[in-house]
C-alpha atoms as a PDB file:
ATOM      1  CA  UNK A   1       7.558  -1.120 -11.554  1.00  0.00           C
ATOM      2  CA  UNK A   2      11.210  -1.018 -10.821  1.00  0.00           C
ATOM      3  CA  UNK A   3      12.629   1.904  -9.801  1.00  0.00           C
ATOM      4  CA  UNK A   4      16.117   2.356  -8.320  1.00  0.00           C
ATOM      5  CA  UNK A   5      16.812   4.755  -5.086  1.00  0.00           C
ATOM      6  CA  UNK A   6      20.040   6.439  -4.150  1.00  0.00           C
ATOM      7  CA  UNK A   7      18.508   6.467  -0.684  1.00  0.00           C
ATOM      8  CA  UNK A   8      19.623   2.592   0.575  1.00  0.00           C
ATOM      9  CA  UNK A   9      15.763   1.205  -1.421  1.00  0.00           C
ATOM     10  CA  UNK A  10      14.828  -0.136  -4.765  1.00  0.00           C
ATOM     11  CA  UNK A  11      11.265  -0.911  -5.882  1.00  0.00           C
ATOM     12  CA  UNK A  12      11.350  -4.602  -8.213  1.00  0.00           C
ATOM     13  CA  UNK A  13       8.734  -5.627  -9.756  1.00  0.00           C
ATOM     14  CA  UNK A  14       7.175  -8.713  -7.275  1.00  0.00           C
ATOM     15  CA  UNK A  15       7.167 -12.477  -8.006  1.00  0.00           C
ATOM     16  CA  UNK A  16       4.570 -15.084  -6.499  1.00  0.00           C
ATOM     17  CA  UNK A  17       7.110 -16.388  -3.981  1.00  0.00           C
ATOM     18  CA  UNK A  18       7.023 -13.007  -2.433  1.00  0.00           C
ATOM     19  CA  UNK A  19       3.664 -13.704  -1.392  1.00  0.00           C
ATOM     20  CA  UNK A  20       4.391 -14.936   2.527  1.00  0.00           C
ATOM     21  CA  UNK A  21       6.507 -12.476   3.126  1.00  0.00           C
ATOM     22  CA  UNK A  22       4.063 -10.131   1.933  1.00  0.00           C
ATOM     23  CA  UNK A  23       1.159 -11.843   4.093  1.00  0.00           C
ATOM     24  CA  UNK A  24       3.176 -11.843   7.464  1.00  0.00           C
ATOM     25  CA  UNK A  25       4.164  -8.272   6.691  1.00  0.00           C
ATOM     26  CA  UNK A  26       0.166  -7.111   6.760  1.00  0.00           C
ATOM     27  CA  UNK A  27      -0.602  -9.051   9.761  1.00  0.00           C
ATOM     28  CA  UNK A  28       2.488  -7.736  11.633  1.00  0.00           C
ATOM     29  CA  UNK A  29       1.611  -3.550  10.040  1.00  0.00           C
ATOM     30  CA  UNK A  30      -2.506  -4.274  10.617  1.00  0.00           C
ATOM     31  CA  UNK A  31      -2.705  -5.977  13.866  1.00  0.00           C
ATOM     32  CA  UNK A  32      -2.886  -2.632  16.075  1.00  0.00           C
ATOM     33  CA  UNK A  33      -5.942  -0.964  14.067  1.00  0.00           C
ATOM     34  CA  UNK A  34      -7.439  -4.385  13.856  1.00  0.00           C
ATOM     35  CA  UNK A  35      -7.572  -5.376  17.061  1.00  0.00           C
ATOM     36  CA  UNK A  36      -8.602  -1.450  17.502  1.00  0.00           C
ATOM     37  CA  UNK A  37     -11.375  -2.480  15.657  1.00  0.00           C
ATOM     38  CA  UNK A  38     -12.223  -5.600  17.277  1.00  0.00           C
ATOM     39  CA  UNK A  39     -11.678  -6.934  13.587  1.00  0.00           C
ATOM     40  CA  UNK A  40      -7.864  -9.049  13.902  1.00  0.00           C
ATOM     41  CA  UNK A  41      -8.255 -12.986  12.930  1.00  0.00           C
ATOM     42  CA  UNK A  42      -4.779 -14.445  12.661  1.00  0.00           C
ATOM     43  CA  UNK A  43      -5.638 -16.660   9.659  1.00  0.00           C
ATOM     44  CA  UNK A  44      -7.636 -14.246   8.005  1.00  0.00           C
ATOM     45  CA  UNK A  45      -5.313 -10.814   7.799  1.00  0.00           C
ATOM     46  CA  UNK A  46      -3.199 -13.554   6.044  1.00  0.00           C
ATOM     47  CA  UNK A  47      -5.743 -15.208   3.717  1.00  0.00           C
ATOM     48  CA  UNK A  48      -7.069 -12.012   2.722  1.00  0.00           C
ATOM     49  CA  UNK A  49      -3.906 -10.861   0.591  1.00  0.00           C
ATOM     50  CA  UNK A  50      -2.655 -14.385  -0.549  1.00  0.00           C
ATOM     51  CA  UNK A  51      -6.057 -14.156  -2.060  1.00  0.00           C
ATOM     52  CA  UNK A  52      -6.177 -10.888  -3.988  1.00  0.00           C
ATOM     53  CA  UNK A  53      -1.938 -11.443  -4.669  1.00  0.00           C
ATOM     54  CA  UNK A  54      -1.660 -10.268  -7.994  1.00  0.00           C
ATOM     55  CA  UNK A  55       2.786 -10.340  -8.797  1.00  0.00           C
ATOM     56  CA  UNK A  56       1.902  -8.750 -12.281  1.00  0.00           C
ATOM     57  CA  UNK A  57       0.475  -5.781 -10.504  1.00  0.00           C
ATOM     58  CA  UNK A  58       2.903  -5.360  -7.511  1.00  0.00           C
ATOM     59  CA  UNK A  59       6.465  -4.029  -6.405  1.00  0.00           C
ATOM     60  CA  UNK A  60       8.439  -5.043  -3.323  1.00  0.00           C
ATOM     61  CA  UNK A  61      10.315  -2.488  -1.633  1.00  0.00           C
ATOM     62  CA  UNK A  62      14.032  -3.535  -1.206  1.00  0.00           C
ATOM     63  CA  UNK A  63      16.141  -1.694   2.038  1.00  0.00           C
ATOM     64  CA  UNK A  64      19.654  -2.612   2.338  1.00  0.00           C
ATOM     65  CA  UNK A  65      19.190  -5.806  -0.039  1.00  0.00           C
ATOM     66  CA  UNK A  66      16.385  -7.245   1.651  1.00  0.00           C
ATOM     67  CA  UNK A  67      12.633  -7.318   1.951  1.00  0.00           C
ATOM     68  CA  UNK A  68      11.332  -4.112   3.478  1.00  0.00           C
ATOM     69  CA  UNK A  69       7.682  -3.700   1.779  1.00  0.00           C
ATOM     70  CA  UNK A  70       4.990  -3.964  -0.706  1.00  0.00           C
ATOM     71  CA  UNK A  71       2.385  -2.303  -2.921  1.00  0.00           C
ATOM     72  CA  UNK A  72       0.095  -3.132  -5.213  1.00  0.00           C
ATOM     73  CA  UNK A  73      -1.268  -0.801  -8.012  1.00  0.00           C
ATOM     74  CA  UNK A  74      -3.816  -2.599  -9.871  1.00  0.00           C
ATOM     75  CA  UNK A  75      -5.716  -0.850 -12.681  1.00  0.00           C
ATOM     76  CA  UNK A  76      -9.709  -0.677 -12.018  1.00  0.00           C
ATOM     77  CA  UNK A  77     -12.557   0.507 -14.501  1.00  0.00           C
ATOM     78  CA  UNK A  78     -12.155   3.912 -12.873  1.00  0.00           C
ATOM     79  CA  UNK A  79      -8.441   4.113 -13.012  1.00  0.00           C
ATOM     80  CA  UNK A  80      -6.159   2.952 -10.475  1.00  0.00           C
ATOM     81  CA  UNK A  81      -6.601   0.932  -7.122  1.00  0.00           C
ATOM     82  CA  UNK A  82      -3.703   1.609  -4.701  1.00  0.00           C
ATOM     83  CA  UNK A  83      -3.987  -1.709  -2.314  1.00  0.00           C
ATOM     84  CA  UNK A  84      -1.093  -3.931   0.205  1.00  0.00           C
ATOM     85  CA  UNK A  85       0.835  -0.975   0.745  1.00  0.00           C
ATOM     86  CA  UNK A  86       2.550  -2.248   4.043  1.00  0.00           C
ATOM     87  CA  UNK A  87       6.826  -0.914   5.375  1.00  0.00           C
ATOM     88  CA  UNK A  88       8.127  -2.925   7.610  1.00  0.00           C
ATOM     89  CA  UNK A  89       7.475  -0.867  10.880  1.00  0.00           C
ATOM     90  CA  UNK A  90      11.592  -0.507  11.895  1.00  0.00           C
ATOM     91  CA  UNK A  91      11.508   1.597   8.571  1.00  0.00           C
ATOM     92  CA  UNK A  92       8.325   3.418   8.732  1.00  0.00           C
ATOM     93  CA  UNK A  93       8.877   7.386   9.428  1.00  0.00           C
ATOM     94  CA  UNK A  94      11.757   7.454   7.576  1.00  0.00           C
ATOM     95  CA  UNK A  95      10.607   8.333   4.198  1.00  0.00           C
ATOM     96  CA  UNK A  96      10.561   5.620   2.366  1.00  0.00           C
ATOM     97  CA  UNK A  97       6.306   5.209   2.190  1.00  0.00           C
ATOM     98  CA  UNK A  98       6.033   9.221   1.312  1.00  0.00           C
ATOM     99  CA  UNK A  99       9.306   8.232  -1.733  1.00  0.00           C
ATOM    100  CA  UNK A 100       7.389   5.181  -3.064  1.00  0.00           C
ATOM    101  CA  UNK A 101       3.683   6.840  -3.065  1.00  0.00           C
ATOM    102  CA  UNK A 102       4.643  10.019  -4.703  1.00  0.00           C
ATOM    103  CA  UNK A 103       6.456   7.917  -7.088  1.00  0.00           C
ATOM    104  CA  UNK A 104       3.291   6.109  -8.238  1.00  0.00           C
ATOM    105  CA  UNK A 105       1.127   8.874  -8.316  1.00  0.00           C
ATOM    106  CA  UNK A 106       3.588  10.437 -10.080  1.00  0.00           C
ATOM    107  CA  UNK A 107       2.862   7.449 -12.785  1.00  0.00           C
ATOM    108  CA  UNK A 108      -0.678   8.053 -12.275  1.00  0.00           C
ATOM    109  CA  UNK A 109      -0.660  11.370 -13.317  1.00  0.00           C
ATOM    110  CA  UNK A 110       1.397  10.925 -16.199  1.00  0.00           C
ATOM    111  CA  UNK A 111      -1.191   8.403 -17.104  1.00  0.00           C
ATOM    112  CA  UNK A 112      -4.155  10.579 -16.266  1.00  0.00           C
ATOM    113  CA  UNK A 113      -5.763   8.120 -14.177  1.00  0.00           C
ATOM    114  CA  UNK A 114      -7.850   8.892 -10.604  1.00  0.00           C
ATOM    115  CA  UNK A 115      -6.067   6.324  -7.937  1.00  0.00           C
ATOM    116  CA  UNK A 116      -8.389   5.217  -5.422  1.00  0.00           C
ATOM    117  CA  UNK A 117      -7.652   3.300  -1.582  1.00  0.00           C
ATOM    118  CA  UNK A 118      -9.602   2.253   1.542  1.00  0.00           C
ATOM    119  CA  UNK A 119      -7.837   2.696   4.447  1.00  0.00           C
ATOM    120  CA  UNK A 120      -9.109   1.115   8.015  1.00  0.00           C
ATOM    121  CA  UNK A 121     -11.337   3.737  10.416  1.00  0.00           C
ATOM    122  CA  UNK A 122      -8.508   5.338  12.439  1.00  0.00           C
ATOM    123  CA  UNK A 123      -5.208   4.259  10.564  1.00  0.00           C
ATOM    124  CA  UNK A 124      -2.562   6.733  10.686  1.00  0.00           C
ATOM    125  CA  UNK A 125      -2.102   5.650   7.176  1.00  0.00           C
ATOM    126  CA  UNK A 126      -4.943   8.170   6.755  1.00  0.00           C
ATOM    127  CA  UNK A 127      -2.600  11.055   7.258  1.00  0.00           C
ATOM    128  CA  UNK A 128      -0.021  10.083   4.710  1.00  0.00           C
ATOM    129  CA  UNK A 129      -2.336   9.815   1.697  1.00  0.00           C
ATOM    130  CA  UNK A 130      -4.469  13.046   2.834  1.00  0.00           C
ATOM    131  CA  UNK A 131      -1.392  14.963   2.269  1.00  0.00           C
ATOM    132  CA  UNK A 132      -0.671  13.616  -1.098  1.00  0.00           C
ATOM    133  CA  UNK A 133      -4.026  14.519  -2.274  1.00  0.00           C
ATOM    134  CA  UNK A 134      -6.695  11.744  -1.552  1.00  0.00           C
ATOM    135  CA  UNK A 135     -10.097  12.807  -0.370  1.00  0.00           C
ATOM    136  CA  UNK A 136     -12.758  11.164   1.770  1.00  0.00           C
ATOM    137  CA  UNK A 137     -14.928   9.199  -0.849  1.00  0.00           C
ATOM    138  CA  UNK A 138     -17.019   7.764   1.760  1.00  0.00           C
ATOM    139  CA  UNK A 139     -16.755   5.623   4.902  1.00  0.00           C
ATOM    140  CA  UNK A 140     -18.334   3.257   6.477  1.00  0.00           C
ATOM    141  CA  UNK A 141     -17.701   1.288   9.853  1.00  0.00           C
ATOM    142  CA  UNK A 142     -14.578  -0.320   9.286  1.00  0.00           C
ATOM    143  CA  UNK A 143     -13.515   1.442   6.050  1.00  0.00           C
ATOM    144  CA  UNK A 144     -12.667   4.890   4.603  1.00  0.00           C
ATOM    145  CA  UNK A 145     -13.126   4.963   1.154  1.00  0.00           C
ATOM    146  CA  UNK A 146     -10.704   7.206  -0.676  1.00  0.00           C
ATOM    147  CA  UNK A 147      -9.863   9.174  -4.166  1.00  0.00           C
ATOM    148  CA  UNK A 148      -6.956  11.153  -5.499  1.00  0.00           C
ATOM    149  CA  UNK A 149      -7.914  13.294  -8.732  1.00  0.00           C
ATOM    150  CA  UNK A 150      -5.432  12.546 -11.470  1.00  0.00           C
ATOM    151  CA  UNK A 151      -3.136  15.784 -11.193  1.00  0.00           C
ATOM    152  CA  UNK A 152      -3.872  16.750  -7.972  1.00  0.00           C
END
């Protein structure tokens, strides 16, 4: 999963030391909607991905030579599972996410595999992948449940 940028980021593929950073990046990205929620548990938001870390499956996104991100694509029996996709907030809204998602789905397609992701009840995360082509799948009271159609 390593794909070079001339835009100043770089995708390599992730290796298990990568995993802290990648655990204080979600509870730094998910602490607003959790505590939204009534959901945020220092230890747990933590726990959760060193749990479910699979390196084999993930890239870290590189800005400027240093750790700016993550995301995990991890095949499923229904295709793809789009999971730990967290940007370092000082780089969010700068194009980066929108770069590195259309990229994957770009591999999805070319695969011909449906991509499915939950997003938390209220995320703006909600917006990005709506506009790339994901649909509600269902929802429940923490979750939304969603699907992108391979060649959407």
């Amino acid at each position: 999963m390593s794909v070079p940028t001339n835009r100043g980021w770089a995708l390599r593929p992730a290796d298990p030391a990568d995993v802290e950073q990648m655990a204080e990046l979600r509870a730094v990205v998910m602490r607003p909607d959790l505590e939204r929620l009534g959901r945020y548990d220092e230890h747990r938001v933590r726990q959760r991905l060193r749990d479910i870390f699979a390196p084999e499956h993930t890239a870290v996104v590189v800005a400027d030579g240093v750790f700016a991100g993550c995301v995990t694509l991890r095949p499923v029996e229904s295709g793809w599972w789009l999971e730990n996709f967290y940007l370092s907030p000082a780089l969010q809204g700068r194009g980066i996410g929108t770069a590195v998602l259309r990229g994957l789905l770009e591999r999805a397609d070319a695969a011909g595999v449906d991509v499915r992701l939950d997003v938390l009840r209220g995320s703006a995360a909600r917006q990005l992948y709506e506009r790339h082509g994901f649909t509600l799948e269902r929802e429940d009271p923490i979750d939304v449940f969603m699907v992108r159609r391979s060649g959407v």
